[in-house]
Protein backbone atom coordinates (compact mmCIF):
# COMPACT_ATOMS: atom_id res chain seq x y z
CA UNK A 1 -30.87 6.92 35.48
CA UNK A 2 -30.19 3.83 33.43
CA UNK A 3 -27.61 3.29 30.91
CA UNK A 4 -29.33 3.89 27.77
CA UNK A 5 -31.00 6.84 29.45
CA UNK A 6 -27.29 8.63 30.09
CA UNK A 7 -26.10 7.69 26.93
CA UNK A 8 -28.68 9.04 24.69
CA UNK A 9 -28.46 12.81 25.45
CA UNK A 10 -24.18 12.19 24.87
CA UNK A 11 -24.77 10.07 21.68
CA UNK A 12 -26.79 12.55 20.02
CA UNK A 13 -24.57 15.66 21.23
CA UNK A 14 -21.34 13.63 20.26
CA UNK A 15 -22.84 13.16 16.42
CA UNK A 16 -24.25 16.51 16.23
CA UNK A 17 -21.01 17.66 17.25
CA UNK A 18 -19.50 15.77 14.38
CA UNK A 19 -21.87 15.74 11.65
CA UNK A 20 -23.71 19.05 11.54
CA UNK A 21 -21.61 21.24 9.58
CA UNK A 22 -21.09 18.57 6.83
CA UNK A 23 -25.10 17.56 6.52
CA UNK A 24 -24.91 18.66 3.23
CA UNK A 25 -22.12 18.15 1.11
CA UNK A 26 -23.84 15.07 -0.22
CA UNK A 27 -25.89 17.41 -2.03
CA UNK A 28 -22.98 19.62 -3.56
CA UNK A 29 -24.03 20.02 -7.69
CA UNK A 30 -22.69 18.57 -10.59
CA UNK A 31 -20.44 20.71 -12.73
CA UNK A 32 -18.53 18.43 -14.57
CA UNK A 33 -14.81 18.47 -15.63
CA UNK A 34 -12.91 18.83 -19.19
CA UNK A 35 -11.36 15.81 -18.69
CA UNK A 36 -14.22 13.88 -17.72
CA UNK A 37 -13.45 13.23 -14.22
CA UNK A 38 -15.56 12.80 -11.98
CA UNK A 39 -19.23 12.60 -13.83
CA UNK A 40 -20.88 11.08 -10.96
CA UNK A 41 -21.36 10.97 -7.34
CA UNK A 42 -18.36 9.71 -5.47
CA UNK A 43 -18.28 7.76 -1.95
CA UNK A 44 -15.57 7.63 0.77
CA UNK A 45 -15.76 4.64 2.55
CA UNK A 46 -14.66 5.22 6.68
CA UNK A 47 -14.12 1.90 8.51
CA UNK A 48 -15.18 3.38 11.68
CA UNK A 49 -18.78 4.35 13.17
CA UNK A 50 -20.00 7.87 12.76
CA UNK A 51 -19.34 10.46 15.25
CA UNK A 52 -15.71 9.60 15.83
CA UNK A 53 -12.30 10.78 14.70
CA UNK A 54 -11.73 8.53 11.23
CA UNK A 55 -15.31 10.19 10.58
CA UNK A 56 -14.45 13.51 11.85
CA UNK A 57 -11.77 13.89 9.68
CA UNK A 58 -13.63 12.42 6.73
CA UNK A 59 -16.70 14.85 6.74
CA UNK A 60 -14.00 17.67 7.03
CA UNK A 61 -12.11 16.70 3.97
CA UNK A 62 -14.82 15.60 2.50
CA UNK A 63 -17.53 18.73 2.36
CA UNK A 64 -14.60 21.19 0.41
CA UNK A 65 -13.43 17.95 -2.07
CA UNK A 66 -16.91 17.71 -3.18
CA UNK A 67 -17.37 21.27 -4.00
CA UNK A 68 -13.62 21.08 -5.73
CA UNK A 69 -14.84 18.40 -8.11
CA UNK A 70 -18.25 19.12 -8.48
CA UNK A 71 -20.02 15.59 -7.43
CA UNK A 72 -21.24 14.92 -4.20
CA UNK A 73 -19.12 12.77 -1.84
CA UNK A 74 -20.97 10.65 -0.20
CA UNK A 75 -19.45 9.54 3.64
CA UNK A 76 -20.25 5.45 3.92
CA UNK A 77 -19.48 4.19 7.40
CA UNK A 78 -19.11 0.78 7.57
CA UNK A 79 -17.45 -0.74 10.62
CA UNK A 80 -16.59 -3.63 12.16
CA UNK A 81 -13.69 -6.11 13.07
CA UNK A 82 -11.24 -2.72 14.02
CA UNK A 83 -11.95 -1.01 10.65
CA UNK A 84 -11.19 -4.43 8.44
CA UNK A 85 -14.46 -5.14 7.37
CA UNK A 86 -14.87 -1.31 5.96
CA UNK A 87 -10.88 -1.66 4.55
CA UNK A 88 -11.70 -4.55 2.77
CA UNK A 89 -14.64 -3.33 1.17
CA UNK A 90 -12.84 -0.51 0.03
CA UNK A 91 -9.71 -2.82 -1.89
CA UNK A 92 -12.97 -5.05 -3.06
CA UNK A 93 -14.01 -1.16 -4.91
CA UNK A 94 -13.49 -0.74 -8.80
CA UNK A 95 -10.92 1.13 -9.52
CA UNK A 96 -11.79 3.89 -11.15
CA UNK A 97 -11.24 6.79 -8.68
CA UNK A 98 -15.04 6.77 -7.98
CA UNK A 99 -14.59 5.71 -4.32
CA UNK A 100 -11.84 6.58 -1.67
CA UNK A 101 -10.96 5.20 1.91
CA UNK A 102 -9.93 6.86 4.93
CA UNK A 103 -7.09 4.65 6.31
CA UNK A 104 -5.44 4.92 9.26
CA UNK A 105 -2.45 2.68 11.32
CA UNK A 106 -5.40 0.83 12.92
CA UNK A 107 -6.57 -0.60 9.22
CA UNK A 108 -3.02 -0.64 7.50
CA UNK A 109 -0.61 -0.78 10.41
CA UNK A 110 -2.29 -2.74 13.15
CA UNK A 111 -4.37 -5.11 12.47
CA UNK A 112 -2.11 -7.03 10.02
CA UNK A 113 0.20 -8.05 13.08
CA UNK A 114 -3.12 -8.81 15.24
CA UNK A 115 -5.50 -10.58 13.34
CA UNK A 116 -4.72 -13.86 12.01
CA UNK A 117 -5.51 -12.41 8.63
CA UNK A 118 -7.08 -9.42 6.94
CA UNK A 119 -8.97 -9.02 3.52
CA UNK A 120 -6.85 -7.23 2.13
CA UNK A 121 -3.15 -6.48 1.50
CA UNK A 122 -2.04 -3.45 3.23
CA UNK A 123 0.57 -2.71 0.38
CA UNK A 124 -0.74 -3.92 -2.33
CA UNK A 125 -4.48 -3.41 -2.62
CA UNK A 126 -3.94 0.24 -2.32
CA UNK A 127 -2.51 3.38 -3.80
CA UNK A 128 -2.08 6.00 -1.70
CA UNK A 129 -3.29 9.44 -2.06
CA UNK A 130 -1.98 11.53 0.84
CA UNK A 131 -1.31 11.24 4.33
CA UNK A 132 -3.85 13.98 6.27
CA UNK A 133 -3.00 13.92 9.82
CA UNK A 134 -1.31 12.86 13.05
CA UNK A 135 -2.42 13.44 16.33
CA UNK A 136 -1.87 11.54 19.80
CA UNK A 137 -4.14 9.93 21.80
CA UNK A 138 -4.76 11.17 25.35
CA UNK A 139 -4.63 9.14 28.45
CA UNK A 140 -8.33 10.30 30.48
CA UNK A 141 -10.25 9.28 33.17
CA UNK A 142 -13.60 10.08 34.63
CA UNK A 143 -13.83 12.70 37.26
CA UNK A 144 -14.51 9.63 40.08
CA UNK A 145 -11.33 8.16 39.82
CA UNK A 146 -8.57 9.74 42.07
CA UNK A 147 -6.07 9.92 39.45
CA UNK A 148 -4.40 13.62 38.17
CA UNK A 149 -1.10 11.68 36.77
CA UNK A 150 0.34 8.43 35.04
CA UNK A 151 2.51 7.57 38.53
CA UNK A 152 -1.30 8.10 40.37
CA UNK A 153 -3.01 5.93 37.95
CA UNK A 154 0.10 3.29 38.41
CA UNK A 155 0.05 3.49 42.39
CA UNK A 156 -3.90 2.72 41.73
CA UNK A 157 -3.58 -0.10 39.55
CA UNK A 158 -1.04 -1.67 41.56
CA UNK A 159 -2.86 -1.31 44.76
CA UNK A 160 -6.25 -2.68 42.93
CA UNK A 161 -4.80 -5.45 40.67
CA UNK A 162 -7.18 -6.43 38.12
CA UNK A 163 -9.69 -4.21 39.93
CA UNK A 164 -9.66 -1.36 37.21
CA UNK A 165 -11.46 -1.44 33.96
CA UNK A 166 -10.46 0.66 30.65
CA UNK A 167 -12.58 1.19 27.73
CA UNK A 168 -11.72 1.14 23.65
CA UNK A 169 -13.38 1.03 20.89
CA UNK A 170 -13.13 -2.68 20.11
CA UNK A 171 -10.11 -5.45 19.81
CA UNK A 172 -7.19 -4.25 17.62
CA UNK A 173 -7.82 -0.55 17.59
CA UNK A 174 -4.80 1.78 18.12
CA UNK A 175 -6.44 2.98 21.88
CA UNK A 176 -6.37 -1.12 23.02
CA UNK A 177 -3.08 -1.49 21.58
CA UNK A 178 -1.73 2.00 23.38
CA UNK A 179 -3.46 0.71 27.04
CA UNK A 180 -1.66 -3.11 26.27
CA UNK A 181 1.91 -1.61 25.95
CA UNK A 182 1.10 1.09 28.95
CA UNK A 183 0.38 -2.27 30.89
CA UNK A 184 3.47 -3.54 30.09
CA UNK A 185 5.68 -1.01 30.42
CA UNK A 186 4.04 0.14 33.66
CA UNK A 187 3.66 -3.41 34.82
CA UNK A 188 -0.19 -3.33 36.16
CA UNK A 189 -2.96 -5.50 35.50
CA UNK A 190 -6.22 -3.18 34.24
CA UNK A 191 -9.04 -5.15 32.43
CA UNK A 192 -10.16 -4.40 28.73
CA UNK A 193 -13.51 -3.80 27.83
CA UNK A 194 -14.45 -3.57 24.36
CA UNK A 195 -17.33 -1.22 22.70
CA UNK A 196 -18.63 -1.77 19.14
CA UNK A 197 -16.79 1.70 17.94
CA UNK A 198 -15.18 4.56 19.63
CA UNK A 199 -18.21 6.99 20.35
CA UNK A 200 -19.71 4.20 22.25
CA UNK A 201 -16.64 3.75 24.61
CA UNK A 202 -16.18 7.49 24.72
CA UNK A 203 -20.02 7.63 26.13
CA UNK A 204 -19.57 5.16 28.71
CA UNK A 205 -16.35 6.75 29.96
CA UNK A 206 -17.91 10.29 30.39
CA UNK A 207 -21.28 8.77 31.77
CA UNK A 208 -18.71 7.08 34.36
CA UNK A 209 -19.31 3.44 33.42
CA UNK A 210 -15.58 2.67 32.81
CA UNK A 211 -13.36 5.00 34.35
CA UNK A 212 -10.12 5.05 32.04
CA UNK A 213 -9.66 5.11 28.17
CA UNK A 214 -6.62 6.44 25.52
CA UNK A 215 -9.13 8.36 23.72
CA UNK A 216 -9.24 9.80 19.79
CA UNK A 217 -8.23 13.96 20.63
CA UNK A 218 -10.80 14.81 18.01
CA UNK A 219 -14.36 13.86 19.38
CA UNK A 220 -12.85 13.76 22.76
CA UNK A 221 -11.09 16.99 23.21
CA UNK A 222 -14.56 18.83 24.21
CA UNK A 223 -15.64 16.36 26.96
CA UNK A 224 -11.94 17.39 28.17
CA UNK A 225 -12.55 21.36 27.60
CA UNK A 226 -15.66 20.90 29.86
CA UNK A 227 -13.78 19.06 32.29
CA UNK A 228 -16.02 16.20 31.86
CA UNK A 229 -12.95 14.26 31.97
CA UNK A 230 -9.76 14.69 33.62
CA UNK A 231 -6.68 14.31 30.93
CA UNK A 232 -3.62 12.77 32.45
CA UNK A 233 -0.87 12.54 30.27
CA UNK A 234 -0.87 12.31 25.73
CA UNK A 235 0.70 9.24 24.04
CA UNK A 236 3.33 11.35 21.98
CA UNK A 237 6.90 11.82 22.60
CA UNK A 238 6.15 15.19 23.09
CA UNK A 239 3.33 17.28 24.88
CA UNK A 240 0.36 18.35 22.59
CA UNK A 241 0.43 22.16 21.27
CA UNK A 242 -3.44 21.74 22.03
CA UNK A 243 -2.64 20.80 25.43
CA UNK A 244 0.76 22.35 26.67
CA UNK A 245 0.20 21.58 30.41
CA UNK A 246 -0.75 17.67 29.72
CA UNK A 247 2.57 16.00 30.26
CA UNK A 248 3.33 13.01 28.01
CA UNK A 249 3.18 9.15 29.19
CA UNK A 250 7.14 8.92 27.82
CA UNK A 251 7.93 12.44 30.35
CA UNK A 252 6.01 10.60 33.50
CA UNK A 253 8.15 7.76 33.64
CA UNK A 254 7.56 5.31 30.62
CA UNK A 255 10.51 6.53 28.48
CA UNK A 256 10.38 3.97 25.48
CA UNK A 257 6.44 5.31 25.32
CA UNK A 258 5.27 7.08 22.05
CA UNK A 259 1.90 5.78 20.68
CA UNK A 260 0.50 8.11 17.43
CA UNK A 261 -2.46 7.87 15.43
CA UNK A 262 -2.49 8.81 11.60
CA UNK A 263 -4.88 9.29 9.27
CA UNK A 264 -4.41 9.03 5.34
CA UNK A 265 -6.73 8.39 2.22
CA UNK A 266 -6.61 5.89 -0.57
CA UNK A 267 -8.12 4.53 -3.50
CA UNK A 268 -8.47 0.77 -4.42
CA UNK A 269 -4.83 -0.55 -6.57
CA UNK A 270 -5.17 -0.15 -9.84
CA UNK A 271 -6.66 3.39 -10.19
CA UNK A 272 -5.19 5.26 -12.80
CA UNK A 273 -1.80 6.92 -12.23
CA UNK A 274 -4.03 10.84 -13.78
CA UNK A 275 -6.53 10.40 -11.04
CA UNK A 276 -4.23 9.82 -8.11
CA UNK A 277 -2.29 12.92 -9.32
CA UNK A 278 -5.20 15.10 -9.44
CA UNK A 279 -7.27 13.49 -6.13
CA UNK A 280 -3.44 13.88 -4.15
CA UNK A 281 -3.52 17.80 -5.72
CA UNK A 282 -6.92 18.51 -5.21
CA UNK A 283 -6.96 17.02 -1.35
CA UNK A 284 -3.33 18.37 -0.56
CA UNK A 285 -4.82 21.67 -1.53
CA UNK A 286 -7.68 21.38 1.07
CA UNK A 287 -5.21 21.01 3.73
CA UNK A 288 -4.14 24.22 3.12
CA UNK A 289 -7.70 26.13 3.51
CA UNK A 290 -7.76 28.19 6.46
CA UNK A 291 -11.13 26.86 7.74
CA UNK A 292 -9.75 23.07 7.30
CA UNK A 293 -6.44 24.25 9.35
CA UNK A 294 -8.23 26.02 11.97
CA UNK A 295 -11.02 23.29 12.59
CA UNK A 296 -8.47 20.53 12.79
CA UNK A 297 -5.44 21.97 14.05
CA UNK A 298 -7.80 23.46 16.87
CA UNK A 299 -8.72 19.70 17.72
CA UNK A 300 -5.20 18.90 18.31
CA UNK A 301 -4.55 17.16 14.68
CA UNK A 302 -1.06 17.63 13.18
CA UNK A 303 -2.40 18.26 9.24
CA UNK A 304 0.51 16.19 7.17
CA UNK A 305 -0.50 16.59 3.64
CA UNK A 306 2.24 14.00 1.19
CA UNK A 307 3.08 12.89 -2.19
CA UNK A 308 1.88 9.61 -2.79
CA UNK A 309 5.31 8.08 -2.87
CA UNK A 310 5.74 9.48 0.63
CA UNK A 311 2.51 8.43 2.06
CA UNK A 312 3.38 4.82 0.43
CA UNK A 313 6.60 4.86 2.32
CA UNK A 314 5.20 5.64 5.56
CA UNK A 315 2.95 3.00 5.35
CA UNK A 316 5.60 0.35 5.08
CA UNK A 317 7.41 2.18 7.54
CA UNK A 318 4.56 1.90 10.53
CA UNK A 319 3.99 -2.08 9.28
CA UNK A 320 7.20 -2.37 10.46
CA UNK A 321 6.45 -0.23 13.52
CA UNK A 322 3.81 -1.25 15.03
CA UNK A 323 3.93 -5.01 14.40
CA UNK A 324 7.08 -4.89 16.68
CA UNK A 325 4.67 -2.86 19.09
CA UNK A 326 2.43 -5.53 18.92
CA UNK A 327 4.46 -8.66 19.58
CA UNK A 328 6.73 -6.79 21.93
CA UNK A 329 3.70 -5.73 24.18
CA UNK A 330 2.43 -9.08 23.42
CA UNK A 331 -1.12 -8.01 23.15
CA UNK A 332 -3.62 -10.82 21.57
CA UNK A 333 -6.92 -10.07 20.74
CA UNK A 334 -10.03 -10.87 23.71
């Protein structure tokens, strides 16, 4: 079977997977508000292709916040250039609490130390709303390769230098960053290969095209429940309460190892100070609905609901963070 032909059947199982339950919310009706916000549809903009876990997490916050407000919220996906094209779109937005980003430490964190430049400030074209989640990334590989543990998949790169490919969903994502400092700190030489978004490297890696990838826990925890793929180790300090019996990279043998995503939401700078109150209330609240904590928390998210000030903190805090990563890994873009 050719490529295309084994990709299709995961492709559209992957975004069914991911975008059924939320088909509708675009639809949610009108019921306007006493203050006068919102009176029209709203968008979130998500800097990442459907079908993976920026999107994930956006449909799911997205469905309940547009039956809170009563005006559809519309998911736009626009990505491209590890989520800068989609951030910069979103700073470019009027400010008027009519469209919200989903962020994340790829966007914000990242690619300010990796790219050249960025259109956008990460500080200061933004107010925050709320962190939403952390979650780890987990170290897989296909079924093929004879690998069960991080001191296997060492022993294999060492003996096959430059021999062993890993996938990611494109230059200056959080997953290429996570395999440059494991290649590092383990000392091995494994090739990069780039897909335009992370569903399109998660497909190749279960069709067995690439063998190894640090995938996103949310659209790949499934492939990894029908042992599709073979976990080896998460990217946390700690193991995963999703995954108990997957030991951590930092508990194999890489101790300075710890390697988290995030996931947060924003408005463009400038938004008024009564609309970030109520969208941080209103959002922080959804956190808390049963259905949200289940669905999430039973993809191995960590649901981290903050004050704005907090959430604006943090961000300054990972800048900091992972632009040592960055030049202490020394990982460039391809």
């Amino acid at each position: 079977m050719t490529h295309a032909g084994r990709a299709f059947p995961l492709l559209a199982s992957l975004l069914t997977w991911s975008l059924a339950p939320f088909s509708v919310f675009a639809q949610a009706p009108a019921q306007g508000s006493r203050d006068g916000y919102p009176n029209k549809p709203m968008r979130m903009i998500v800097p990442n292709p459907a079908g993976g876990g920026v999107d994930i997490l956006a449909r799911t916050i997205g469905q309940p916040l547009s039956e809170k407000l009563g005006q559809p919220v519309t998911v736009d996906n626009r990505p491209g250039a590890g989520g800068t094209i989609g951030t910069g779109l979103m700073a470019r937005s009027a400010p008027d609490g009519y469209t919200l980003g989903m962020v994340h430490e790829g966007t914000l964190a990242i690619a300010p130390a990796l790219y050249r430049s960025v259109p956008y400030d990460p500080i200061k074209d933004f107010s925050p709303i709320t962190l939403i989640a952390k979650l780890p990334l987990i170290l897989a590989v296909h079924p093929s390769l004879p690998v069960k543990t991080v001191r296997d998949l060492i022993a294999l790169a060492r003996a096959r230098p430059g021999q062993i490919d890993y996938a990611s969903g494109g230059n200056g994502t959080a997953p290429q960053l996570a395999a440059e400092v494991f290649k590092i700190m383990a000392k091995v030489k494994i090739n990069h290969v780039p897909f335009k978004g992370g569903p399109p490297a998660l497909i190749a890696l279960v069709a067995g095209e690439v063998p190894v990838m640090f995938i996103n826990m949310l659209p790949g925890l499934p492939y990894i429940k029908n042992r599709q793929l073979r976990p080896v180790a998460v990217t946390s300090e700690r193991r995963s309460a999703i995954l108990p019996d997957i030991p951590s990279i930092k508990e194999s043998g890489l101790r300075d190892y710890n390697v988290v995503q995030w996931y947060g939401i924003v408005v463009p700078s400038g938004t008024p100070a009564a609309i970030v109150a109520r969208l941080n209330r209103e959002i922080r609240q959804i956190l808390d609905l049963t259905g949200v904590k289940v669905r999430l928390q039973g993809e191995g998210a960590e649901l981290a609901g903050s004050t704005p000030e907090a959430f604006s903190a943090y961000i300054r805090s990972e800048l900091a963070h992972w632009g040592k990563a960055v030049r202490d890994s020394g990982a460039k873009l391809d």
